[in-house]
Structure formats: structure tokens, C-alpha cells
N, C-alpha and C. Protein backbone atom coordinates (compact mmCIF):
# COMPACT_ATOMS: atom_id res chain seq x y z
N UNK A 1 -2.77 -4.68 15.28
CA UNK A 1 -3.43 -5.74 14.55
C UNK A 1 -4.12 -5.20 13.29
N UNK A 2 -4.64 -3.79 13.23
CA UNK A 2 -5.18 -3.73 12.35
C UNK A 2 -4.32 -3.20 11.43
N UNK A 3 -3.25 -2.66 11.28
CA UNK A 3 -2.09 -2.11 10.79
C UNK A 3 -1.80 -3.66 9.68
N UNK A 4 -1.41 -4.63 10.45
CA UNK A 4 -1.15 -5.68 10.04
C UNK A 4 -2.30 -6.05 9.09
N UNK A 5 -3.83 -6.28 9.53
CA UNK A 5 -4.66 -6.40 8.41
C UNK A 5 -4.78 -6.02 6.92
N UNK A 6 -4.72 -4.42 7.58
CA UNK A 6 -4.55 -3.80 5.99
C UNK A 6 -3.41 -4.07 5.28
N UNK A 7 -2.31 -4.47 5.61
CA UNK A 7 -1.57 -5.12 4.83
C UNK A 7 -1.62 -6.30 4.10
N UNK A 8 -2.13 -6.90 4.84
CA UNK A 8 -2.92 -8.56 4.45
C UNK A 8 -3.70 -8.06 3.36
N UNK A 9 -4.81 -7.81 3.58
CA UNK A 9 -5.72 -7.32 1.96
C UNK A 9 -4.89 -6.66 1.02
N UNK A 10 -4.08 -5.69 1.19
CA UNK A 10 -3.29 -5.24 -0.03
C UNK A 10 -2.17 -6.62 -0.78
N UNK A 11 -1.99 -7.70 0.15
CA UNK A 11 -1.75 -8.69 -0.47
C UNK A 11 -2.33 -9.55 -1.27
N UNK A 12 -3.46 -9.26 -0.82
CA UNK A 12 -4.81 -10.09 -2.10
C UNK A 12 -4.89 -9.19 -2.88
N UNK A 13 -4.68 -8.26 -2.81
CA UNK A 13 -4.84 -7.16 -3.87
C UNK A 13 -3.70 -7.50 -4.74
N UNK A 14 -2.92 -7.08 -4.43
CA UNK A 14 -1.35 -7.94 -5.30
C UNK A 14 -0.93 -8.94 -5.84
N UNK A 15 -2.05 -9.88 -5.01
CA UNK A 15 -1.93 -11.57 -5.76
C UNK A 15 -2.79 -11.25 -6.67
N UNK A 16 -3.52 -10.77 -7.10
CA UNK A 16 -4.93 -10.63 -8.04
C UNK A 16 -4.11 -10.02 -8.99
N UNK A 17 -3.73 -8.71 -8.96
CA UNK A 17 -3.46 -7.68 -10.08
C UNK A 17 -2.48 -8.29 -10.99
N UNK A 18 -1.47 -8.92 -9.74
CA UNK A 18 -0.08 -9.57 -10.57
C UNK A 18 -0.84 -11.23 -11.46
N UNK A 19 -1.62 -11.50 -10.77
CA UNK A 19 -2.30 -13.13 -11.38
C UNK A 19 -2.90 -12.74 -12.46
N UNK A 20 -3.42 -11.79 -12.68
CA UNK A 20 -4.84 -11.45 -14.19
C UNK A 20 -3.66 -11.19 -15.28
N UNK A 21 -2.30 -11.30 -14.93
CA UNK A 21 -1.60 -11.03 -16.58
C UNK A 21 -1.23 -12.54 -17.04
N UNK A 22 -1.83 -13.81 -15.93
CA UNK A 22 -1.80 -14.84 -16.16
C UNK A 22 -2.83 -15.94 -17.43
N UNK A 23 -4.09 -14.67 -17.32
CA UNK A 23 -5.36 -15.03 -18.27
C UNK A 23 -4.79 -15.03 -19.62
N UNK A 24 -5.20 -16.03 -20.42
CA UNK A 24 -5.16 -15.46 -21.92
C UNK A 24 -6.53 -14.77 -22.22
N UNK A 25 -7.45 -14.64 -21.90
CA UNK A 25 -8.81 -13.61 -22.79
C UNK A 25 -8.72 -12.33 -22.02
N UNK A 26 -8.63 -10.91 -22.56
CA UNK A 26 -8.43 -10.26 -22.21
C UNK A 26 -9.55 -9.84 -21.26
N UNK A 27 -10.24 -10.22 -21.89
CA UNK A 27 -11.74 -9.80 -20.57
C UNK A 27 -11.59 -10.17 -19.18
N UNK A 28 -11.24 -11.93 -19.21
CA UNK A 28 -11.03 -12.13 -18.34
C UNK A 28 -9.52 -11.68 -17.36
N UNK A 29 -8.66 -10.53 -18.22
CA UNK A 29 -7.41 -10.17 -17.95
C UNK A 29 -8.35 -9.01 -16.95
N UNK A 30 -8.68 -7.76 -17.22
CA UNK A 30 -9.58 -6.82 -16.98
C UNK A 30 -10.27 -6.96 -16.01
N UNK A 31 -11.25 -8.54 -16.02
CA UNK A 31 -12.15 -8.74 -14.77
C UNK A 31 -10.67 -9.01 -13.79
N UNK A 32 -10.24 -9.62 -13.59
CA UNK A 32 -9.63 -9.98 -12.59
C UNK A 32 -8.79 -8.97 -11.95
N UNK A 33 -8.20 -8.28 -12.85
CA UNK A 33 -7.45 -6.79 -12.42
C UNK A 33 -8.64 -5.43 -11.69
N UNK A 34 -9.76 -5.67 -12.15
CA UNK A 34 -10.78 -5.04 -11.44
C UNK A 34 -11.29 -5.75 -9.93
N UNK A 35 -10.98 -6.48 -9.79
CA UNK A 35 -11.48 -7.62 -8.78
C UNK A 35 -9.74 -7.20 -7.48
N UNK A 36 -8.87 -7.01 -8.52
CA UNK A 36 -7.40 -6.88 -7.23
C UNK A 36 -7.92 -5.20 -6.81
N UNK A 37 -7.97 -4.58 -8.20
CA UNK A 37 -7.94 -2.92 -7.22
C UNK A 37 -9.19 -3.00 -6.51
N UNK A 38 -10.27 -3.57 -6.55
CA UNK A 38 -11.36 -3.43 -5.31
C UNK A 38 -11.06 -3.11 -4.33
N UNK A 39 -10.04 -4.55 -3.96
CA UNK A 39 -9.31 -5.44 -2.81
C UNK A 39 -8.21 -4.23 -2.45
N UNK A 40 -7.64 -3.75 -3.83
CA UNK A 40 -6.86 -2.81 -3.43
C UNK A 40 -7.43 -1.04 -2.51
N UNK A 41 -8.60 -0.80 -3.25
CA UNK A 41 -9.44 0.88 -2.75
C UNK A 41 -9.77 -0.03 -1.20
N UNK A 42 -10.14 -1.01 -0.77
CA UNK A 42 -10.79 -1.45 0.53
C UNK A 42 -9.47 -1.08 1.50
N UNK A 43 -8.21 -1.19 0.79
CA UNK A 43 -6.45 -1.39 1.59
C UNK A 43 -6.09 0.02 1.53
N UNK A 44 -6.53 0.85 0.80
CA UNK A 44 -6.36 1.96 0.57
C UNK A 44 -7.06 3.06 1.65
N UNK A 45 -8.16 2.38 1.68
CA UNK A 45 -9.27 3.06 2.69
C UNK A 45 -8.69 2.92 3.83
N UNK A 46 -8.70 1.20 4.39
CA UNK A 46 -7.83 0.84 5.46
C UNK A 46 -6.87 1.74 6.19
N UNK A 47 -5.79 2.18 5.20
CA UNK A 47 -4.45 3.32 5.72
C UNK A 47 -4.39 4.75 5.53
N UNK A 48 -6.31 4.90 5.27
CA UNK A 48 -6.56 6.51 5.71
C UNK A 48 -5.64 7.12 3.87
N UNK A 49 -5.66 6.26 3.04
CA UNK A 49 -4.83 7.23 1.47
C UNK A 49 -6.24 7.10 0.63
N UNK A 50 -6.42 8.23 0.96
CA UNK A 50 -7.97 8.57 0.15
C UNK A 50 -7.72 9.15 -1.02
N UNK A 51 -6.50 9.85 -1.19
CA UNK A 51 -6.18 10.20 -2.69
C UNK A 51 -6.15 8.87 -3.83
N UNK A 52 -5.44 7.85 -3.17
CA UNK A 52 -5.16 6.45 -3.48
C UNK A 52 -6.32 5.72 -3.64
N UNK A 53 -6.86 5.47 -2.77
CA UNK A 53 -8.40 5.06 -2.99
C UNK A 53 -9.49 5.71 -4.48
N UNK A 54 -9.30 7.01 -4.17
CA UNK A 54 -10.62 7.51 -4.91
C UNK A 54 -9.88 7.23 -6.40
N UNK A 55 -8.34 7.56 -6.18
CA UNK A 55 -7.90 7.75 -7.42
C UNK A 55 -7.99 6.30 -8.53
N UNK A 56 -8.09 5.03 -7.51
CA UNK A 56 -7.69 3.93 -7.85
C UNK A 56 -9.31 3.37 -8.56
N UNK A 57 -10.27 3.85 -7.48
CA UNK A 57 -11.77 3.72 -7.90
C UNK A 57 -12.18 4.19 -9.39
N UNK A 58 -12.14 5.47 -9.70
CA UNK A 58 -12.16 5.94 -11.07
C UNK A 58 -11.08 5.34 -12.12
N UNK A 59 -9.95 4.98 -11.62
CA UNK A 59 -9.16 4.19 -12.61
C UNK A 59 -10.26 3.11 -13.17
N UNK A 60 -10.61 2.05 -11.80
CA UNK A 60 -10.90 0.95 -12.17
C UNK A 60 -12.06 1.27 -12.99
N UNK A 61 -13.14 2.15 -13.13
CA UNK A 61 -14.11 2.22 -13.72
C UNK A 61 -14.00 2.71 -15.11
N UNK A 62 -12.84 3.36 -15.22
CA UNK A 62 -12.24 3.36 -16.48
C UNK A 62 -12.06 2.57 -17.85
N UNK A 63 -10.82 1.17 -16.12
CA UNK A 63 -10.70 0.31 -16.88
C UNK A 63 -12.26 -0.68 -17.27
N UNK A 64 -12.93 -0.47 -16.90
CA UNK A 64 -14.37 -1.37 -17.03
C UNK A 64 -15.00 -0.68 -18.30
N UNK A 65 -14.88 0.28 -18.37
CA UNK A 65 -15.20 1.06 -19.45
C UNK A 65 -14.75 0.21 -20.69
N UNK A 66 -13.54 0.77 -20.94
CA UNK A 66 -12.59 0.42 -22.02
C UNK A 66 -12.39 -1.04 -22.23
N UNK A 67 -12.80 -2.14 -21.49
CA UNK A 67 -13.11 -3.29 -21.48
C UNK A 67 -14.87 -3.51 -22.12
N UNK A 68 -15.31 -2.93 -21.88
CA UNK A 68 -16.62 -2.93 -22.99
C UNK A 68 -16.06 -2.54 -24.05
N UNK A 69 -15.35 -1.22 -24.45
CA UNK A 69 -15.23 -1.57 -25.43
C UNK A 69 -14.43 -2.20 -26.60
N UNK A 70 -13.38 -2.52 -25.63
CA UNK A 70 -12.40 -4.22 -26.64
C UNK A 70 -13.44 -4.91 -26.98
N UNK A 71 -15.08 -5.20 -26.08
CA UNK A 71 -16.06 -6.11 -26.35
C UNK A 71 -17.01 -5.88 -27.64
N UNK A 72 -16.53 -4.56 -28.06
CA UNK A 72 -17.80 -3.85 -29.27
C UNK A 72 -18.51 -3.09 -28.87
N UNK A 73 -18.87 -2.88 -27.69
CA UNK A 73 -20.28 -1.96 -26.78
C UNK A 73 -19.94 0.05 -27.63
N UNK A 74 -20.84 -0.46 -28.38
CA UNK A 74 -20.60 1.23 -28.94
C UNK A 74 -20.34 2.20 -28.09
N UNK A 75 -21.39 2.53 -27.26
CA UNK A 75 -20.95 3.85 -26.17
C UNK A 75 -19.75 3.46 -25.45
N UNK A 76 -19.31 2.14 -25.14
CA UNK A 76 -17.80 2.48 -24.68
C UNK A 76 -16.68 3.05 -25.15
N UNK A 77 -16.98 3.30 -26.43
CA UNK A 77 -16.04 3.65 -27.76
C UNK A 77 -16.05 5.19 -28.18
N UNK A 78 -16.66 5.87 -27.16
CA UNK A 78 -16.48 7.13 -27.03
C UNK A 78 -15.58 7.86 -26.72
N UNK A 79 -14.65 9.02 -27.69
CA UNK A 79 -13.66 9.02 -27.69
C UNK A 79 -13.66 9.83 -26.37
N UNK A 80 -14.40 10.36 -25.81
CA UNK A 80 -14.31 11.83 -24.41
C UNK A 80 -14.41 11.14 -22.87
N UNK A 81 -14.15 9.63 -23.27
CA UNK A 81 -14.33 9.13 -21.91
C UNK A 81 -12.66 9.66 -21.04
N UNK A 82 -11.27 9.51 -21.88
CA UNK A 82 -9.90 9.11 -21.26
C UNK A 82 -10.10 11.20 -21.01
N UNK A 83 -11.26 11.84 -21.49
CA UNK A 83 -10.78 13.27 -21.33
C UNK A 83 -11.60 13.08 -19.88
N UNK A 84 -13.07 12.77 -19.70
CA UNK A 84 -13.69 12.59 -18.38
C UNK A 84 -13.20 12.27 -17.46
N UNK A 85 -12.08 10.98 -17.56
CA UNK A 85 -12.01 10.52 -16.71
C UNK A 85 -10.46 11.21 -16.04
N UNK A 86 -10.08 12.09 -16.96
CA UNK A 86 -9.02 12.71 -16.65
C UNK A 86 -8.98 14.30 -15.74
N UNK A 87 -10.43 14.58 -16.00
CA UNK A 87 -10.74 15.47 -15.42
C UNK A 87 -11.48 15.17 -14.03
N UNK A 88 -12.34 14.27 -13.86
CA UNK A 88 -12.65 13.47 -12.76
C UNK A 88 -11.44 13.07 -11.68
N UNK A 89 -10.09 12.70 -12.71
CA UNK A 89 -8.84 12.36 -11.72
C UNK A 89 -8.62 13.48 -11.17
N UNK A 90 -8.50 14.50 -11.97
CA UNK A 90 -8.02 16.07 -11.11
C UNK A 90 -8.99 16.15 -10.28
N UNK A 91 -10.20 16.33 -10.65
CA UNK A 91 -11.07 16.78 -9.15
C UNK A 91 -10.86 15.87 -8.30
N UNK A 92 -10.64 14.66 -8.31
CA UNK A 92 -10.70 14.11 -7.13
C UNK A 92 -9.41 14.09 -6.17
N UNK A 93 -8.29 14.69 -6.68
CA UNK A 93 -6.91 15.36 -6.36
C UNK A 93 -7.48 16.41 -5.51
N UNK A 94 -8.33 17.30 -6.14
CA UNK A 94 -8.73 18.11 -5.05
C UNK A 94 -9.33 17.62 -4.11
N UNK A 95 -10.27 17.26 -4.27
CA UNK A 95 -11.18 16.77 -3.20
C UNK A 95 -10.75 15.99 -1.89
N UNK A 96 -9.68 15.21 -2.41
CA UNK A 96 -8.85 14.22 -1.14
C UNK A 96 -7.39 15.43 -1.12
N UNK A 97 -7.34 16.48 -1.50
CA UNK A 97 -6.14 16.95 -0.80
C UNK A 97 -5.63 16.62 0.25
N UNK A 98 -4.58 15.98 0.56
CA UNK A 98 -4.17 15.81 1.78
C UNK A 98 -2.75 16.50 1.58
N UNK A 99 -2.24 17.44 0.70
CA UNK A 99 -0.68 17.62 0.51
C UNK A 99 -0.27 17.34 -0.73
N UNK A 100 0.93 17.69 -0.93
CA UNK A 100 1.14 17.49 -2.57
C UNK A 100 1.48 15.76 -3.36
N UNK A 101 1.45 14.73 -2.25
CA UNK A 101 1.54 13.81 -2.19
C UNK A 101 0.34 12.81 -2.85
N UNK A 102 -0.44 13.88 -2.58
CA UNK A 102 -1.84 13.45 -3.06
C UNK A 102 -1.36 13.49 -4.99
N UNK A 103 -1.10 14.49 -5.02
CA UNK A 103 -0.76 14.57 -6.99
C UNK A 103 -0.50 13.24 -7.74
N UNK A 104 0.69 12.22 -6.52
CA UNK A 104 1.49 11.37 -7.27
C UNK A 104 0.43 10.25 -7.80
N UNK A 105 -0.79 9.44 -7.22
CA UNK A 105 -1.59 8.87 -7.71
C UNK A 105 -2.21 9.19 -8.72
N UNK A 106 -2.82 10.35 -9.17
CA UNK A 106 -3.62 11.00 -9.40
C UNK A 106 -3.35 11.43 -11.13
N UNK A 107 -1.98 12.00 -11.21
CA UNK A 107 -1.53 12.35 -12.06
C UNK A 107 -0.87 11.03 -12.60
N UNK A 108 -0.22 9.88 -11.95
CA UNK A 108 0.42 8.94 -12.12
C UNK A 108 -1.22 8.26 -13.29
N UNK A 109 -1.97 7.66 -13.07
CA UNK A 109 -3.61 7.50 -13.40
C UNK A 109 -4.07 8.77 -14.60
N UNK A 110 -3.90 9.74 -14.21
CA UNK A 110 -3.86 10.21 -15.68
C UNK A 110 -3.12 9.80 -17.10
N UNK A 111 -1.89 9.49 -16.75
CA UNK A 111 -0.89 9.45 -17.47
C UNK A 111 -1.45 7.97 -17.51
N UNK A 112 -1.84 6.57 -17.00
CA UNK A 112 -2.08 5.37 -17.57
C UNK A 112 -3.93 5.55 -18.49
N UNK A 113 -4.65 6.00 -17.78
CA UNK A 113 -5.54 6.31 -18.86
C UNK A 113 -5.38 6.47 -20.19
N UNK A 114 -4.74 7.37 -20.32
CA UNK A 114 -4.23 7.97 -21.66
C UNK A 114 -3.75 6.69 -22.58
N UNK A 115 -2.54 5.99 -22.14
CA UNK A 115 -1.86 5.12 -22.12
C UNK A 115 -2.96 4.22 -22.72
N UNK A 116 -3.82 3.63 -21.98
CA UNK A 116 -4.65 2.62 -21.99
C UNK A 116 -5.36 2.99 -23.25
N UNK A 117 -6.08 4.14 -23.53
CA UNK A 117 -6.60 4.39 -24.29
C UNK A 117 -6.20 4.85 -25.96
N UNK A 118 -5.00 4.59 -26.07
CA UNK A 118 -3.73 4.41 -27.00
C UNK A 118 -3.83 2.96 -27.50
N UNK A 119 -4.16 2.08 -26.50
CA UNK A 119 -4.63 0.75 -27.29
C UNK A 119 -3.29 -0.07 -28.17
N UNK A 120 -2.29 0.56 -27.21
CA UNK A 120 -0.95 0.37 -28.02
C UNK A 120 0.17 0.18 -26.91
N UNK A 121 0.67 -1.42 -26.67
CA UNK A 121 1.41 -2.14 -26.21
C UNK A 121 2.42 -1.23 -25.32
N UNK A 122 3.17 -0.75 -26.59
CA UNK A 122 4.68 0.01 -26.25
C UNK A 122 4.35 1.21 -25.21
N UNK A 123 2.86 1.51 -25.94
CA UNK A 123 2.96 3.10 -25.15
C UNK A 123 2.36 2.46 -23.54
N UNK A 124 1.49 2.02 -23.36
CA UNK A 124 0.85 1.46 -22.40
C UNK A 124 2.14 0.79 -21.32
N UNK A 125 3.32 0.32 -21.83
CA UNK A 125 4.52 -0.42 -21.01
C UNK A 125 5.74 1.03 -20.79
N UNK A 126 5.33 1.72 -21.75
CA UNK A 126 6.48 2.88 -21.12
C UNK A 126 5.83 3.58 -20.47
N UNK A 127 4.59 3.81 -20.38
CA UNK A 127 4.10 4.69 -19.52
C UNK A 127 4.33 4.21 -18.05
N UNK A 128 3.91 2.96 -18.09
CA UNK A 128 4.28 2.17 -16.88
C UNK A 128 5.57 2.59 -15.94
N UNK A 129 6.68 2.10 -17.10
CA UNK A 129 7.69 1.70 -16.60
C UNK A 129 8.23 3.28 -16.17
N UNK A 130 7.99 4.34 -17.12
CA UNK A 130 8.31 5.84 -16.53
C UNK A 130 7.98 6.62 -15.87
N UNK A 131 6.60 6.57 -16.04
CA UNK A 131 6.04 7.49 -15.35
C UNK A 131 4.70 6.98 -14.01
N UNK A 132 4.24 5.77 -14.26
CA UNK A 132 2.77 5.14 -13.34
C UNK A 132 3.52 4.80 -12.41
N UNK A 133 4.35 4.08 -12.50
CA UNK A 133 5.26 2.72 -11.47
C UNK A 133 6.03 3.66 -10.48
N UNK A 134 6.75 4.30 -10.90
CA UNK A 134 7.57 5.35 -10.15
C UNK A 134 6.03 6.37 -9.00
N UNK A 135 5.21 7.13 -10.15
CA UNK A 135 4.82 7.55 -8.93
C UNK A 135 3.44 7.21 -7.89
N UNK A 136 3.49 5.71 -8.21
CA UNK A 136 2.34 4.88 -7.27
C UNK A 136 3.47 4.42 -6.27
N UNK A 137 4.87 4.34 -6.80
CA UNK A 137 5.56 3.75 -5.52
C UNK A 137 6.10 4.93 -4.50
N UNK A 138 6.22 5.52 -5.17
CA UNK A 138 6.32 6.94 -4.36
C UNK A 138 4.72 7.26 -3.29
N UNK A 139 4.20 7.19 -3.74
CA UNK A 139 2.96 7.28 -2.72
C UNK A 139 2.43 6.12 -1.63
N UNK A 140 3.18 5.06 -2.73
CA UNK A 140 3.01 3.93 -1.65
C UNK A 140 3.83 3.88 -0.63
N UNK A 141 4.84 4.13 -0.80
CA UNK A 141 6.09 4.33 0.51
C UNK A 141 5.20 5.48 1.34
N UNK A 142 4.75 6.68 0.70
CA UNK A 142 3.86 7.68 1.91
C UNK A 142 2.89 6.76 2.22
N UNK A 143 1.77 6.20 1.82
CA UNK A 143 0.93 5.61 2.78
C UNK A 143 0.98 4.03 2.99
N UNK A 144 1.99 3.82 3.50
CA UNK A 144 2.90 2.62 3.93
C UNK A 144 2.30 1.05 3.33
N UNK A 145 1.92 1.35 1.95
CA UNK A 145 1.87 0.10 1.87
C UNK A 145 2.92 -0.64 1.01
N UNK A 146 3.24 -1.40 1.84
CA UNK A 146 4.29 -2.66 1.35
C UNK A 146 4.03 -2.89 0.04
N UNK A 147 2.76 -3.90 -0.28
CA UNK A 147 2.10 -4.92 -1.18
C UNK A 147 2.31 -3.83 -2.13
N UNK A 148 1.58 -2.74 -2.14
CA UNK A 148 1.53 -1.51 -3.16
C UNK A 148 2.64 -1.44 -3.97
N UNK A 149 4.25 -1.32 -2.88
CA UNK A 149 5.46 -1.35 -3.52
C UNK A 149 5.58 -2.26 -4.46
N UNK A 150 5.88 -3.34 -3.51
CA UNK A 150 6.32 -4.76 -4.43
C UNK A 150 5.22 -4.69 -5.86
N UNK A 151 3.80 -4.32 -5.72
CA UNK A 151 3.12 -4.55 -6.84
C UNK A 151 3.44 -3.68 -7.76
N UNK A 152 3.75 -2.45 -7.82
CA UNK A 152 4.33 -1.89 -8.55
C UNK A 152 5.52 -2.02 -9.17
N UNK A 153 6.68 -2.80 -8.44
CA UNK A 153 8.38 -2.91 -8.90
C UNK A 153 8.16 -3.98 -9.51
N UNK A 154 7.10 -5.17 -9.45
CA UNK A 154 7.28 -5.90 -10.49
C UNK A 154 6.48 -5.93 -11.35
N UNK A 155 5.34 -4.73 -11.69
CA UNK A 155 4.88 -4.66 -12.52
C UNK A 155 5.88 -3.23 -13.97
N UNK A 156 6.65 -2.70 -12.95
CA UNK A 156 7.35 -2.00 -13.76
C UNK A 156 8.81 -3.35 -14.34
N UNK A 157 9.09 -4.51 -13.43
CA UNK A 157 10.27 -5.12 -14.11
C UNK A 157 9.87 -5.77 -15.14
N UNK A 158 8.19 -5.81 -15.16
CA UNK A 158 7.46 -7.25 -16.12
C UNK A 158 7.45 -5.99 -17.85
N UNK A 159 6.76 -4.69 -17.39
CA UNK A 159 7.20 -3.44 -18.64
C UNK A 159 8.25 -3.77 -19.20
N UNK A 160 9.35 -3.62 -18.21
CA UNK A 160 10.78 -3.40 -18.90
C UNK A 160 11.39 -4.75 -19.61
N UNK A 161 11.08 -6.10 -19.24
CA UNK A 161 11.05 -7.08 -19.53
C UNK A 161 10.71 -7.16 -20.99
N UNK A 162 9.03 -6.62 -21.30
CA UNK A 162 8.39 -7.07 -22.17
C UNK A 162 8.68 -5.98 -23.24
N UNK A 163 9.54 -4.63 -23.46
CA UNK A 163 9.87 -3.93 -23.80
C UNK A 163 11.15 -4.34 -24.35
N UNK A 164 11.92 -5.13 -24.03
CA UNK A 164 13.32 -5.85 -23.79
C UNK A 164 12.84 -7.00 -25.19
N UNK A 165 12.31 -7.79 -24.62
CA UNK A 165 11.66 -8.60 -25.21
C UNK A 165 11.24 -8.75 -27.23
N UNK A 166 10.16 -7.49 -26.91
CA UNK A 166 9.46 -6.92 -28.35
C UNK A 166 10.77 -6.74 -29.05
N UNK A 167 11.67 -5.72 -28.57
CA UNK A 167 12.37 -5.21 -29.71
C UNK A 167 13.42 -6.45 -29.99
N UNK A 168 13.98 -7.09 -29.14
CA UNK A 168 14.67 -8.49 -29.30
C UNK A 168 14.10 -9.02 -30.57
N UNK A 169 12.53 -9.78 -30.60
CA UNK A 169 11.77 -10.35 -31.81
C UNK A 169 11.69 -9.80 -32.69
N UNK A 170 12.02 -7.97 -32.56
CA UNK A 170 11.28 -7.24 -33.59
C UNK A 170 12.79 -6.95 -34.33
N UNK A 171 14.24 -7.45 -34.32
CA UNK A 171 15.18 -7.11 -34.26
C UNK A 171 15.57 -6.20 -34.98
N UNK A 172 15.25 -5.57 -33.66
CA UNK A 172 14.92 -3.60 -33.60
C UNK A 172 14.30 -3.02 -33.57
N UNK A 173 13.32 -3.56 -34.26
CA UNK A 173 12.46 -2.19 -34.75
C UNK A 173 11.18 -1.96 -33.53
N UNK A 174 10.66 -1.12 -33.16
CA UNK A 174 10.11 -0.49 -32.67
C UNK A 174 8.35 -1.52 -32.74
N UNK A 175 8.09 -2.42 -31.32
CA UNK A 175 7.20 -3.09 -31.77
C UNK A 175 5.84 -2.09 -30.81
N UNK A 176 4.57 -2.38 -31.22
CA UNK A 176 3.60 -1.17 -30.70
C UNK A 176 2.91 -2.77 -29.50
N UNK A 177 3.55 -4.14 -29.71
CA UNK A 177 3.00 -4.84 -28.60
C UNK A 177 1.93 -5.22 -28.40
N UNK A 178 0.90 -4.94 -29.11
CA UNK A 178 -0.23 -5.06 -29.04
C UNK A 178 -0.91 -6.63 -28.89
């Protein structure tokens, strides 16, 4: 039963993350995607993936960060936060060692930080689609969550989509998506 639970919450977690690309104000895109990974570190905790968890926690505070500062908040606009928080991701790789399995979140979250903090469409959707998506689903298959999968394969088909898409309108040329 409880096996089954934690699956259930990683489904609210998944309805949330996948629903906030439904907002038009980006804030309110951000709050709501902070509101699924909560739902998501609680599902994470649930199935004992503490690499997943911790890794997902510092993401989200990231993303809360960098959402102040789309808002103007000067100190969010500090350029040494995507280096902090990149070094914070490694320690906490150590810290939840559980195996090399632990890396794939961890490093996967490095590589979208960066991304995020690029502030630039294209790079933020290839990072996705190459390198985040692949290895959150890879870890999600190790700590068996379903919801995790599916949230990831269609957040990498919605990348490739919107990548598809840009250059279609942009006919050709290289759009940054923003």
C-alpha cells in the first residue's frame, strides 16, 4: 500500500510540473513548478532516492531564486548563484552517495541550472531534450518511479516539439525561444 502511495503523490507531482507550462505569467509558471517538485522531493523521500530528493530540493531553490530575479530583485541577479548552486549539487552527490546512480540526478541538475541561467529558450530545450530528460529517466527507472518517467518523456517530447516548432517559424534560422 505504501509502494502504491508514493506513486500516487509523484502523480500530483506530474500533474503540477506538466500543468505550470499551462500559465501565461511566468511567475506564476515557476510558482507552480515549485509547488509539483515539493510534491515531487516528498515522492522522492517516499522511495528511499535521496540523491533525487536533495538533488531536486536545491534545484527548486534555484529555480525560486532565478524567479526573483525575472522579478528585478537585485541580489537574485547575482551572477555566482548557477556556480553555488552547482557546487552545492556536487556536494550533495556526495553526501547521498548511494552508487554511481546517484551522479545521474545530480549532474543531470547541473547541466539544467546552467541552462536556466542562459535565460535562452533553445539552450534551456536542448539541454532538456539531451542531456536532463535522459538522465532523470535513467534514475527514475532506478528508483522506480513511474510518474518521474512519464514526466520526463513528455517533457523531453514538449523540448523537441518546441525546437521543431521555432525553427519551422524561424524558417531556419536558429531561434534562442525566449
Amino acid at each position: 500500500m505504501y509502494a502504491i502511495a508514493a506513486q500516487l503523490v509523484g502523480f500530483v507531482g506530474m500533474a503540477l510540473c506538466i500543468g505550470c507550462f499551462q500559465c501565461k505569467n511566468s511567475t506564476r509558471l515557476l510558482l507552480l513548478q515549485a509547488l509539483g517538485n515539493g510534491v515531487y522531493i516528498i515522492h522522492y523521500l517516499m522511495l528511499g532516492a535521496y540523491s533525487g530528493c536533495l538533488s531536486l530540493a536545491l534545484l527548486s531553490l534555484n529555480n525560486i531564486i532565478l524567479m526573483f530575479g525575472i522579478l528585478g530583485r537585485a541580489w537574485a541577479k547575482w551572477k555566482g548563484w548557477k556556480w553555488l548552486f552547482s557546487v552545492l549539487t556536487a556536494l550533495s552527490c556526495a553526501l547521498t552517495w548511494a552508487g554511481p546512480v546517484g551522479l545521474l540526478p545530480n549532474a543531470a541538475n547541473i547541466v539544467l541550472i546552467w541552462a536556466n541561467w542562459s535565460c535562452n529558450g533553445k539552450v534551456m530545450r536542448l539541454g532538456k531534450l539531451c542531456f536532463v530528460g535522459p538522465g532523470w529517466i535513467a534514475y527514475n527507472l532506478y528508483a522506480h518511479s513511474y510518474s518521474g518517467i512519464l514526466s520526463e518523456s513528455i517533457g523531453m517530447c514538449s523540448a523537441l516539439v518546441s525546437i521543431l516548432r521555432y525553427r519551422k517559424q524561424d524558417g531556419g534560422k536558429q531561434a534562442n525561444g525566449k
